[in-house]
Protein backbone atom coordinates (compact mmCIF):
# COMPACT_ATOMS: atom_id res chain seq x y z
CA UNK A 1 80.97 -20.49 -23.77
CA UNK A 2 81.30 -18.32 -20.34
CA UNK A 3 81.00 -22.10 -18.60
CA UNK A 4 84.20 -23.23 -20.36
CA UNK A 5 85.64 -20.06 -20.32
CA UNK A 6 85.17 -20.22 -16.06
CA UNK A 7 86.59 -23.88 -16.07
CA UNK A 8 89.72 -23.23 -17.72
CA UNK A 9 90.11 -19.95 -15.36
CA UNK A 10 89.50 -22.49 -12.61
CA UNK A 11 92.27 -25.21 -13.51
CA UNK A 12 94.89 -22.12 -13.91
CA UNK A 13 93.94 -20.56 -10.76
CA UNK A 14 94.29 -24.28 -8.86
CA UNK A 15 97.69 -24.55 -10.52
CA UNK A 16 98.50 -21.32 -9.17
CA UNK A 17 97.12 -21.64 -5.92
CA UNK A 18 98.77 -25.30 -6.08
CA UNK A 19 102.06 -24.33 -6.54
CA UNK A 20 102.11 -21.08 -4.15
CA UNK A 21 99.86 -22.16 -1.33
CA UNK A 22 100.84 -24.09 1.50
CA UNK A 23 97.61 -26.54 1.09
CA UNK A 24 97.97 -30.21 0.53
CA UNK A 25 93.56 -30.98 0.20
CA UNK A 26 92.15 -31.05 -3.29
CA UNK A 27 89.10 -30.14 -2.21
CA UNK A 28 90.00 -26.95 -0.35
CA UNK A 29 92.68 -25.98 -2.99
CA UNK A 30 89.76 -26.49 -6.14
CA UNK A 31 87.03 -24.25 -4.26
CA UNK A 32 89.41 -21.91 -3.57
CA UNK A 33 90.48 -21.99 -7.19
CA UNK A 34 86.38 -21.70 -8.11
CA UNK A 35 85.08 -18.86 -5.98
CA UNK A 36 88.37 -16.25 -6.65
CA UNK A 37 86.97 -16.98 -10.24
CA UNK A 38 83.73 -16.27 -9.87
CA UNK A 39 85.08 -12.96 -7.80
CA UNK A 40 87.45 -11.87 -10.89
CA UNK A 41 84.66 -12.86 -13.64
CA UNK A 42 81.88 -10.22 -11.34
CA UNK A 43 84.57 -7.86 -10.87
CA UNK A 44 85.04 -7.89 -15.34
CA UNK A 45 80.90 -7.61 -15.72
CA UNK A 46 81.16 -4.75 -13.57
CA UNK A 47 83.35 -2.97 -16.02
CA UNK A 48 81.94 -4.33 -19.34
CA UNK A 49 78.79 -3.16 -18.47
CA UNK A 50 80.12 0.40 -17.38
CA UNK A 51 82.02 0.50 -20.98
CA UNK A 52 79.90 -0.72 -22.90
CA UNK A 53 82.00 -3.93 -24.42
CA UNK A 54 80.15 -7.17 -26.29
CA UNK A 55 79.22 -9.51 -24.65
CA UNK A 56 80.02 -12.35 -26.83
CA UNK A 57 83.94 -10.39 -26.74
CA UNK A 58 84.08 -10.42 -23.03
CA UNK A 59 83.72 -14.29 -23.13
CA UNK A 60 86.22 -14.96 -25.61
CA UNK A 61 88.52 -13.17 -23.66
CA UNK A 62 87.76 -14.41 -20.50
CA UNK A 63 88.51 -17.96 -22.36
CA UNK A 64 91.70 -17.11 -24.47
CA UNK A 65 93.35 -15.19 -20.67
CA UNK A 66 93.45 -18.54 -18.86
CA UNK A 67 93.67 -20.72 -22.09
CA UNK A 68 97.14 -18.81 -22.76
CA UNK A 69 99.07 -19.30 -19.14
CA UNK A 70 97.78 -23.02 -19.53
CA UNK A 71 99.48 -23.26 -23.00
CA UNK A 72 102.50 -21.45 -21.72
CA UNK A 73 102.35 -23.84 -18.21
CA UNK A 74 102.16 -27.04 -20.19
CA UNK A 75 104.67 -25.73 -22.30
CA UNK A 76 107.12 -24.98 -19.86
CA UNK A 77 106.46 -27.94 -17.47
CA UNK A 78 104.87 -30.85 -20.28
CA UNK A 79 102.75 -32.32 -17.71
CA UNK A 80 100.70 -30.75 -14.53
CA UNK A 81 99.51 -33.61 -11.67
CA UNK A 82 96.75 -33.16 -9.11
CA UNK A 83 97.97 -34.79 -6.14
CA UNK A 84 94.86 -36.47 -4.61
CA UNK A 85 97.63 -38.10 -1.43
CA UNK A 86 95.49 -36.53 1.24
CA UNK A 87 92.10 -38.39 -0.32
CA UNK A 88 93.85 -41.34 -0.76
CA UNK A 89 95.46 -41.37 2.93
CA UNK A 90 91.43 -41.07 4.07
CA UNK A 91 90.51 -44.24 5.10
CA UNK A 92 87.66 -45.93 3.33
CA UNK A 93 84.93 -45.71 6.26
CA UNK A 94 86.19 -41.82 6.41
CA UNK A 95 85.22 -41.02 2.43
CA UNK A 96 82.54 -43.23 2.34
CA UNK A 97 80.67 -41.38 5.76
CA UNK A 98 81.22 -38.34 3.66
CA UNK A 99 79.56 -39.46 0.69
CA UNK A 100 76.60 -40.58 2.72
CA UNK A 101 76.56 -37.25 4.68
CA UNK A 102 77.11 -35.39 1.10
CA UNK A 103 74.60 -37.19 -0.20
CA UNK A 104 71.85 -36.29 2.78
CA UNK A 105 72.83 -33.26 2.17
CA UNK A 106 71.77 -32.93 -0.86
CA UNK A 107 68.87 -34.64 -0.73
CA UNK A 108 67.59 -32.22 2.09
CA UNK A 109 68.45 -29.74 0.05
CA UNK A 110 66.31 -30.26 -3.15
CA UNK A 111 63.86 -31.65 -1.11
CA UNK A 112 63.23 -27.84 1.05
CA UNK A 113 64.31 -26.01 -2.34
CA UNK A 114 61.76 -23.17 -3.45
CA UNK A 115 61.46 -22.37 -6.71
CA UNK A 116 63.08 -18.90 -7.32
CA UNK A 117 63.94 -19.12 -3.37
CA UNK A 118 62.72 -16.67 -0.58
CA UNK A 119 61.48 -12.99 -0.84
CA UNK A 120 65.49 -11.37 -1.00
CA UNK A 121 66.43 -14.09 -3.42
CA UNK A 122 63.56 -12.91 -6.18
CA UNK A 123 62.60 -9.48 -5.09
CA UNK A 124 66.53 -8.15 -4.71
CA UNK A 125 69.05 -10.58 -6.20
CA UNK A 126 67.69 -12.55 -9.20
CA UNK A 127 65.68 -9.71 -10.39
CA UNK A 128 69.19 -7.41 -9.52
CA UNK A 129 70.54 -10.20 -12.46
CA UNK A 130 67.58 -10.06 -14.66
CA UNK A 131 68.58 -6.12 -14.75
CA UNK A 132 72.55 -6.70 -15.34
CA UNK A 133 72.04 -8.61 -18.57
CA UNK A 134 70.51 -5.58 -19.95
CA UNK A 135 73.47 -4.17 -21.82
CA UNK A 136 71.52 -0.90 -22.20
CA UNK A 137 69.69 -0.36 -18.89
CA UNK A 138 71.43 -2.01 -16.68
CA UNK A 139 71.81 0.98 -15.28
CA UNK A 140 68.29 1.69 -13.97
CA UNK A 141 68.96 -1.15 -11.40
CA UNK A 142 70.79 2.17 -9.47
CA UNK A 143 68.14 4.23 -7.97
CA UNK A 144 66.75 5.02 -4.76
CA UNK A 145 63.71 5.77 -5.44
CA UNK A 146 62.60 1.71 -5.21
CA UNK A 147 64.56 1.48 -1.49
CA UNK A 148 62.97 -2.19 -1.10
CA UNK A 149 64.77 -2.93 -3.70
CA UNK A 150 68.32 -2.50 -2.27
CA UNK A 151 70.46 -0.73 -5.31
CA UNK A 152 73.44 -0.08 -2.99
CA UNK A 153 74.04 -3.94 -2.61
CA UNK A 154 77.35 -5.23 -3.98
CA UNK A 155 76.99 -7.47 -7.70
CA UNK A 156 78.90 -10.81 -6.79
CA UNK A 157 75.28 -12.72 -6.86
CA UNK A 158 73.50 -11.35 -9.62
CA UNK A 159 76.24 -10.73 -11.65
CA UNK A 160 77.30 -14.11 -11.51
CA UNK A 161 73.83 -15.01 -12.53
CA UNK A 162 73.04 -12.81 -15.26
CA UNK A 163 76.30 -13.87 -16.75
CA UNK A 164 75.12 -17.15 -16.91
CA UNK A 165 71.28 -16.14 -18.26
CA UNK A 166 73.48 -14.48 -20.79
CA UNK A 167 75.71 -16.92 -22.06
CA UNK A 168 72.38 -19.41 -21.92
CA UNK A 169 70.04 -17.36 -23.45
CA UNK A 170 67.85 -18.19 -21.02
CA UNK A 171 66.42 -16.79 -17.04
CA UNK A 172 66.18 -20.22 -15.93
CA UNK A 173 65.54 -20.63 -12.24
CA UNK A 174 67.90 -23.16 -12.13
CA UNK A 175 70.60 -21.25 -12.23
CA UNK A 176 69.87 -19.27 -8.97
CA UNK A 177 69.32 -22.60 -7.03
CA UNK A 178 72.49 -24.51 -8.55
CA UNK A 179 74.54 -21.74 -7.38
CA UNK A 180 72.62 -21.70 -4.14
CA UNK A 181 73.50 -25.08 -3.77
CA UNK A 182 76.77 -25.50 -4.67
CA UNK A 183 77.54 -22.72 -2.23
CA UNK A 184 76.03 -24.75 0.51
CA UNK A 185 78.08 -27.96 -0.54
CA UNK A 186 80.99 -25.27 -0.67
CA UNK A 187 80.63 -24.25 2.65
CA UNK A 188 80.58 -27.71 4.80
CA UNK A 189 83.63 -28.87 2.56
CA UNK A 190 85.28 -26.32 3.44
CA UNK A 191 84.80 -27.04 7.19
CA UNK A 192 85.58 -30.75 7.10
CA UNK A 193 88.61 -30.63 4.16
CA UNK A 194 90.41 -27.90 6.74
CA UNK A 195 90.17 -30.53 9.80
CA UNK A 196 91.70 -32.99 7.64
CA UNK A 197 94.05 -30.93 6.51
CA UNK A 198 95.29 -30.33 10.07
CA UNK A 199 94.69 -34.23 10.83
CA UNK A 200 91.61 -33.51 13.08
CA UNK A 201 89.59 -36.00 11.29
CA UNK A 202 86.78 -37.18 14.52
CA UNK A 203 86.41 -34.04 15.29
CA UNK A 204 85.36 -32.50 11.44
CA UNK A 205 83.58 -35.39 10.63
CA UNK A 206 81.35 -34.44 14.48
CA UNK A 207 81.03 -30.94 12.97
CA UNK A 208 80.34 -32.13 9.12
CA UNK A 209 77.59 -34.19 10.56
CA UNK A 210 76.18 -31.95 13.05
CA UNK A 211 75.75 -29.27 9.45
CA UNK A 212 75.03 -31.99 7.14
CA UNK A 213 72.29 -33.86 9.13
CA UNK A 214 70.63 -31.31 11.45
CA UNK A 215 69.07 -28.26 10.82
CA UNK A 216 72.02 -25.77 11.22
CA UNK A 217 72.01 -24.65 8.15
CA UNK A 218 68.70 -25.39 6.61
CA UNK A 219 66.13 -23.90 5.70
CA UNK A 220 68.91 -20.54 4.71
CA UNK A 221 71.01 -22.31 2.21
CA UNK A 222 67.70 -23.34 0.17
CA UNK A 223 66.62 -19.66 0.13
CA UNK A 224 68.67 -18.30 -2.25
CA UNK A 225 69.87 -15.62 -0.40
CA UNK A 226 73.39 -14.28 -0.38
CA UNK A 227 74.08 -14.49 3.11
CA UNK A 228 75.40 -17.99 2.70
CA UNK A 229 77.60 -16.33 -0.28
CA UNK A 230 78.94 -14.38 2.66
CA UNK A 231 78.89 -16.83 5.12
CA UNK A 232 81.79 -18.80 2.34
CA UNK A 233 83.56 -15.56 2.32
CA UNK A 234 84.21 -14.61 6.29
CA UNK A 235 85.05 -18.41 6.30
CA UNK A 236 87.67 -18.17 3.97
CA UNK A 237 90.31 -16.19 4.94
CA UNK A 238 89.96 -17.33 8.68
CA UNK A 239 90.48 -21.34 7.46
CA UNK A 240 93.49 -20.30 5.48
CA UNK A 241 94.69 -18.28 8.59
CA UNK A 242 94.86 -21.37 10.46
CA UNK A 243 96.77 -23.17 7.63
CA UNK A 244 99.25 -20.32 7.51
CA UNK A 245 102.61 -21.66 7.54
CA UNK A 246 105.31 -20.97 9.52
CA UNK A 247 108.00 -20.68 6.50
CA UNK A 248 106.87 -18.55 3.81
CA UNK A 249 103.77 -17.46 4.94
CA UNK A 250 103.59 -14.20 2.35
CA UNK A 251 102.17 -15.93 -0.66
CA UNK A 252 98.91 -17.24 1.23
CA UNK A 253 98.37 -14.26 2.81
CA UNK A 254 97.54 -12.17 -0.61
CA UNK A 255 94.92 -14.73 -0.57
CA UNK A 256 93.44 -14.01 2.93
CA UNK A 257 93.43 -10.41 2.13
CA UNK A 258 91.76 -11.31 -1.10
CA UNK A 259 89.01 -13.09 -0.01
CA UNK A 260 88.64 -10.69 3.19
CA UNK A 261 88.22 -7.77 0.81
CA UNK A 262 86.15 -9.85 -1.51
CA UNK A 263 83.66 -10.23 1.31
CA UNK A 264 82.68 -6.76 1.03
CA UNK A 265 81.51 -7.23 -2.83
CA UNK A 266 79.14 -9.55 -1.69
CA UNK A 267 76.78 -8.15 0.76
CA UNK A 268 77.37 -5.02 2.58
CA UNK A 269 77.69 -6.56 5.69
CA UNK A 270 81.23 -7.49 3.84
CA UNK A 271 82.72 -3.80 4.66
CA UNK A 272 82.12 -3.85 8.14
CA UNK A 273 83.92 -7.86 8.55
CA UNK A 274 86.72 -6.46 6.14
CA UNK A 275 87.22 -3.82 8.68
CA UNK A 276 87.04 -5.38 11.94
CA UNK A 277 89.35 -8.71 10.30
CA UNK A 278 91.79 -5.79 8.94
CA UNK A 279 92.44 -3.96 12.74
CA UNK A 280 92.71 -6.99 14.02
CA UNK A 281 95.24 -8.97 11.82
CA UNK A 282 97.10 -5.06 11.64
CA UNK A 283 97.28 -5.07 15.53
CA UNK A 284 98.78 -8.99 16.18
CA UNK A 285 100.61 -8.69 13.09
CA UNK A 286 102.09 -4.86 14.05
CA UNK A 287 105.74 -6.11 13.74
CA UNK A 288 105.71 -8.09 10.78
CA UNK A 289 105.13 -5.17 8.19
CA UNK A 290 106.09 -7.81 5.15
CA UNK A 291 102.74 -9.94 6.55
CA UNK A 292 100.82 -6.91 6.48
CA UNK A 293 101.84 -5.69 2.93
CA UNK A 294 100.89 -8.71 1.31
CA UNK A 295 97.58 -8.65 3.01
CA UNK A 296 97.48 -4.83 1.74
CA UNK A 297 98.45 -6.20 -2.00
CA UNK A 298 95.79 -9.17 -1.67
CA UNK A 299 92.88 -6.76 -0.92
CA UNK A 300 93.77 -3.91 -3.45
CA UNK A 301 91.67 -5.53 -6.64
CA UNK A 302 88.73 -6.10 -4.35
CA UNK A 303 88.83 -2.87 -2.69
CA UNK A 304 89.15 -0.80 -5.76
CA UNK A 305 86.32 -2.28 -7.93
CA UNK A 306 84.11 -1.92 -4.79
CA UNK A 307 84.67 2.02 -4.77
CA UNK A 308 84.30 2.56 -8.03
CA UNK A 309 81.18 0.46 -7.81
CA UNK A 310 79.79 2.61 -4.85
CA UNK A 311 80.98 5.97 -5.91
CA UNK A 312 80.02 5.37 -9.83
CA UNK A 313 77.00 3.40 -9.33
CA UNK A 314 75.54 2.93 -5.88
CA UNK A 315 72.97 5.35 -4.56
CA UNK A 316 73.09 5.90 -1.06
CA UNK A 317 71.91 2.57 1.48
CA UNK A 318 68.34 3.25 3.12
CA UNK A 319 70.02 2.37 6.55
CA UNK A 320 71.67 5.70 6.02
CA UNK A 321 68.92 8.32 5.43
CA UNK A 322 68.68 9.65 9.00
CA UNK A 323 70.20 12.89 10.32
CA UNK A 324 73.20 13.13 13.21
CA UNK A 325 70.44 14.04 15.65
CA UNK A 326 68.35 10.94 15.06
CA UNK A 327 70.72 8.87 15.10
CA UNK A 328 72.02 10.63 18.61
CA UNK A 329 68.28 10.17 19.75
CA UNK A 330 68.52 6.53 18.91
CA UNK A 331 72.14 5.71 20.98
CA UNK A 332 70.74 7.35 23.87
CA UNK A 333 66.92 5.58 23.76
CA UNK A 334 68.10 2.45 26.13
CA UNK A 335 64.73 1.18 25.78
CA UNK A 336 65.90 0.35 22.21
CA UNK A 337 68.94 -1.83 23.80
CA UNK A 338 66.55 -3.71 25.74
CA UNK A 339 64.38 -4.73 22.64
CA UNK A 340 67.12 -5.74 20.82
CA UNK A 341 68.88 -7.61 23.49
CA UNK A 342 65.72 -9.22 24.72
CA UNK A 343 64.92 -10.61 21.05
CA UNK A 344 68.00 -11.90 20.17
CA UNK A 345 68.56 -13.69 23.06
CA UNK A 346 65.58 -15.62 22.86
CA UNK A 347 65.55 -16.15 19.31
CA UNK A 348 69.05 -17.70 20.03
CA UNK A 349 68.05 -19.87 22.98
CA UNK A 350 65.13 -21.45 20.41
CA UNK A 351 67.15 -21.76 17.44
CA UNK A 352 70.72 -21.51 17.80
CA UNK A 353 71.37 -24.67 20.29
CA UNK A 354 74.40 -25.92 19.05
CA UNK A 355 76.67 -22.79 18.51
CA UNK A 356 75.50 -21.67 22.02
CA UNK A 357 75.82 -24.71 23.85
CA UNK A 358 79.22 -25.14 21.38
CA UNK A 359 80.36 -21.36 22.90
CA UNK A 360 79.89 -22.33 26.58
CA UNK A 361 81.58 -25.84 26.05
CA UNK A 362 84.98 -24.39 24.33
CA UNK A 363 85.62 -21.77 27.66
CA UNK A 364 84.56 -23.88 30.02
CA UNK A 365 87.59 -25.85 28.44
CA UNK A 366 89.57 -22.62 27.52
CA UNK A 367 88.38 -19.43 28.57
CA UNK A 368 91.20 -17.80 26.39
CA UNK A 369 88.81 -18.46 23.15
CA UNK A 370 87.37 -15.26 23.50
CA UNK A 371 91.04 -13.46 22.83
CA UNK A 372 91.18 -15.62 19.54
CA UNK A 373 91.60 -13.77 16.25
CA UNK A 374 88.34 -15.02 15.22
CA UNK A 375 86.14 -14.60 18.03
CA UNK A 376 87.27 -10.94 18.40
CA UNK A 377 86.46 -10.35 14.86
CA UNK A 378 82.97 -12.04 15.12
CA UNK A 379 82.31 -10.30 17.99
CA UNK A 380 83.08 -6.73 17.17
CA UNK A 381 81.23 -7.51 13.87
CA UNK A 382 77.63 -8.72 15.86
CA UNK A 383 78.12 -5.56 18.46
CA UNK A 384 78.27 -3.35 14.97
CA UNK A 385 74.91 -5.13 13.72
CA UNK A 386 73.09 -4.48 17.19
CA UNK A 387 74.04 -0.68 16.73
CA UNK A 388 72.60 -0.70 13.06
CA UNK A 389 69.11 -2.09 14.98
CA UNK A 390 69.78 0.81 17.56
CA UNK A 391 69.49 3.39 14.86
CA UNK A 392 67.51 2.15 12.10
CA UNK A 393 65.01 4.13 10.51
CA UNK A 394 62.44 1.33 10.55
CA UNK A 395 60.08 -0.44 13.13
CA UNK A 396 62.85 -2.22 15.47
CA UNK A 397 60.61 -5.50 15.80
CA UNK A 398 60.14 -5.23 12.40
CA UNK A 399 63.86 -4.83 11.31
CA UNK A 400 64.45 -7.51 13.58
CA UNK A 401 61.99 -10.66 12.90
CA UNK A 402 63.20 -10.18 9.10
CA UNK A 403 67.29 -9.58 9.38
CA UNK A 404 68.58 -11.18 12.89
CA UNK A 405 68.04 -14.65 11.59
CA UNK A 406 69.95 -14.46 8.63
CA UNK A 407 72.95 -12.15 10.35
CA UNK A 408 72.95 -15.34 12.38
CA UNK A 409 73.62 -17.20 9.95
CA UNK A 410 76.39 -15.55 8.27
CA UNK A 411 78.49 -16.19 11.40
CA UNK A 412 77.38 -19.22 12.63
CA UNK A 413 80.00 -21.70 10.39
CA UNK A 414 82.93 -19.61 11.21
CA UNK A 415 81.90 -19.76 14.92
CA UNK A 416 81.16 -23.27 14.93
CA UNK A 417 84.45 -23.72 12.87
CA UNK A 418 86.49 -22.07 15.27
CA UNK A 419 85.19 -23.35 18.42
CA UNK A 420 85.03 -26.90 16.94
CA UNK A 421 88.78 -26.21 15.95
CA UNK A 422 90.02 -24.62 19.44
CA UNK A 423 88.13 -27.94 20.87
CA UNK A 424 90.69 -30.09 18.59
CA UNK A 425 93.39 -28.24 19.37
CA UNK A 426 92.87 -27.89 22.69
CA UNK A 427 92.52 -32.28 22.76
CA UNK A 428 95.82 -32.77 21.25
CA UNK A 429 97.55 -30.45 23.50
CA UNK A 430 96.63 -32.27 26.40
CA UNK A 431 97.04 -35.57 24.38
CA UNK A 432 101.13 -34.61 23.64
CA UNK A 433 100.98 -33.28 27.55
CA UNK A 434 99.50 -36.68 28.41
CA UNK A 435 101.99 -38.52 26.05
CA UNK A 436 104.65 -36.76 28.00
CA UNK A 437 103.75 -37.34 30.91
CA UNK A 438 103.63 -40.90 30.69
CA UNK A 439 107.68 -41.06 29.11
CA UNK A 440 108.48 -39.42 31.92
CA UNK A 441 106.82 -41.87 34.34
CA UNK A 442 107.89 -44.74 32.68
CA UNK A 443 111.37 -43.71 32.38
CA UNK A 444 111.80 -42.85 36.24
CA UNK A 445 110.16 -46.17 37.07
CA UNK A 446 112.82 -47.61 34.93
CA UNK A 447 115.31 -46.19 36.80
């Protein structure tokens, strides 16, 4: 039942965000429509689990909630279209490489899938979901006396999860690696619908490729792990940032504040982006205080069931346990900043080619990238994870072969996606400059 009950919230959140969002792409609009469900159905286990209520009750009503507004929609407007215009003004070649590449994709994916995924996918988050459907101890999943086990962490994955084993009957490792994957599809779509969306077709379908075909993404998005969860949700709010319109703009930016917020329910990693993205947006945006109360209003709901998650439920994260003068010890230990700084810069050099070489491409073109609202974000947010490996209680080399690779990969889409998108932008500026240029010549030689 919860799988019908999660479609029909889907189709009433795409009519929403169709009628209220300045977005023209299907695609875009319907996983936008899919992941703010899957964020309101976690955010409801969360609370059925703390009160107690059936389970079987909680999925009729999170059936009968959308199946009413679409009965009162239809009613109202006797018909409801999706307008597939922007697929069908694709050209053939363009849908059909994208089928291909989808379909690559895919294979590569099921091909490198593990059953159950990687260490974090069955020691922390599937086994956090076998826990949750436990209506009487899911509770146990919050101690810290099992550290390795990571209590603290936020419920999006597993609770998404264990609804499904729920509603199934059934701990099926399929679940775990359908969600896995549809995440992954989630994510390059994402990419490539937004470069459409702002007519940048070449250059998406370059970037599309270059995540489809080669190994930037792979072997994470096989592993199960929630870091590509979070990778979706810092790429969010940033891709409908750069489809904010200039009219109107209020409505989409409940959503960016949203899914900013919503980051922070998915791995903890999440509070630290929602902070950095929030004094940044707050500081361009200081004049407009409209822009910034909707962005207030969209991040409320996420915000809220996150505290009373961490205050009601969450024991205290293991990165924490230190005193003030260990951690003191640690900031002033520049042996520590060498380590780190040594690591990371050759683990990027072997295995991060393309953002790199992408980074020094996009300011040798335009240096002014690194004032952009997204690389100013993204970097703030990788100078906070090199002070968590300054002061964490474990072996630094340690800490570091098993966490650096996947921080990496939480930020490498948005960074490709934004350089790859400052690179377009950047072409068709000096394209219209060109364009101009050229009136202007042939205009005087007419004279």
């Amino acid at each position: 039942m919860i799988l019908i009950a999660i479609l029909f919230f889907c189709i009433a959140a795409y009519i929403i965000v169709d009628e209220h969002i300045a977005l023209n792409n299907v695609v875009l609009k319907s996983i936008l429509s899919f992941y703010f469900t899957l964020t309101i159905l976690s955010f409801c286990y969360l609370f059925v689990l703390a009160l107690g209520i059936n389970f079987t009750l909680f999925e009729i009503l999170f059936l009968l909630l959308p199946l009413a507004y679409l009965v009162v929609y239809f009613k109202k407007n006797n018909t409801f279209k999706l307008h597939f215009d922007t697929i069908k003004n694709e050209s053939f070649f363009v849908l059909l490489l994208v089928l291909i590449l989808l379909s690559v994709f895919s294979y590569h994916y099921f091909d490198a899938a593990i059953r159950w995924g990687e260490w974090d996918a069955w020691a922390i988050w599937t086994s956090h979901a076998k826990v949750l459907t436990s209506d009487t101890y899911f509770s146990n999943l919050f101690t810290d006396k099992i550290s390795w086990t990571h209590p603290d962490y936020p419920l999006f994955l597993p609770a998404n999860i264990a609804i499904v084993w729920k509603s199934i009957g059934s701990h099926s490792a399929f679940v775990p690696a359908i969600f896995a994957y549809i995440t992954a599809v989630a994510l390059v779509l994402v990419i490539l619908t937004s470069f459409l969306e702002k007519k940048h077709a070449v250059i998406g379908l370059l970037l599309f490729l270059a995540l489809t075909y080669f190994d930037v993404l792979f072997p994470f998005v096989v592993w199960q792990y929630a870091d590509t969860v979070f990778a979706l949700f810092v790429l969010l709010p940033f891709v409908l940032l750069q489809h904010l319109p200039k009219q109107q703009p209020y409505k989409i930016l409940v959503l960016i504040g949203f899914f900013a917020a919503a980051a922070a329910w998915v791995k903890n990693e999440g509070i630290m982006f929602f902070g950095l993205f929030s004094l940044v947006f707050f500081i361009k945006y200081c004049r407009n205080f409209k822009l910034i109360t909707h962005f207030i209003l969209g991040a409320l709901l996420p915000l809220s069931v996150l505290f009373f998650f961490k205050i009601k439920f969450a024991p205290t994260n293991d990165l924490m346990d230190g005193s003030t003068n260990e951690y003191a010890e640690k900031l002033v230990d520049f042996e520590n900043y060498k380590v780190i700084l040594n690591f990371a810069y050759t683990f990027i050099i072997d295995n991060c080619k393309l953002l790199y070489m992408s980074l020094i491409a996009i300011l040798i073109l335009n240096y002014k990238y690194i004032y952009s609202f997204c690389f100013l974000v993204i970097f703030g947010l990788l100078v906070a994870y090199f002070f968590v490996y300054v002061t964490t209680p474990y072996d630094i080399m340690w800490h570091l072969s098993t966490s650096l690779n996947r921080l990496l990969h939480q930020v490498t889409p948005i960074l490709l996606y934004s350089i790859f998108m400052a690179f377009a932008e950047r072409l068709k500026t000096l394209y219209v400059a060109l364009g101009v240029k050229r009136n202007k010549t042939r205009k005087v030689m007419r004279q």
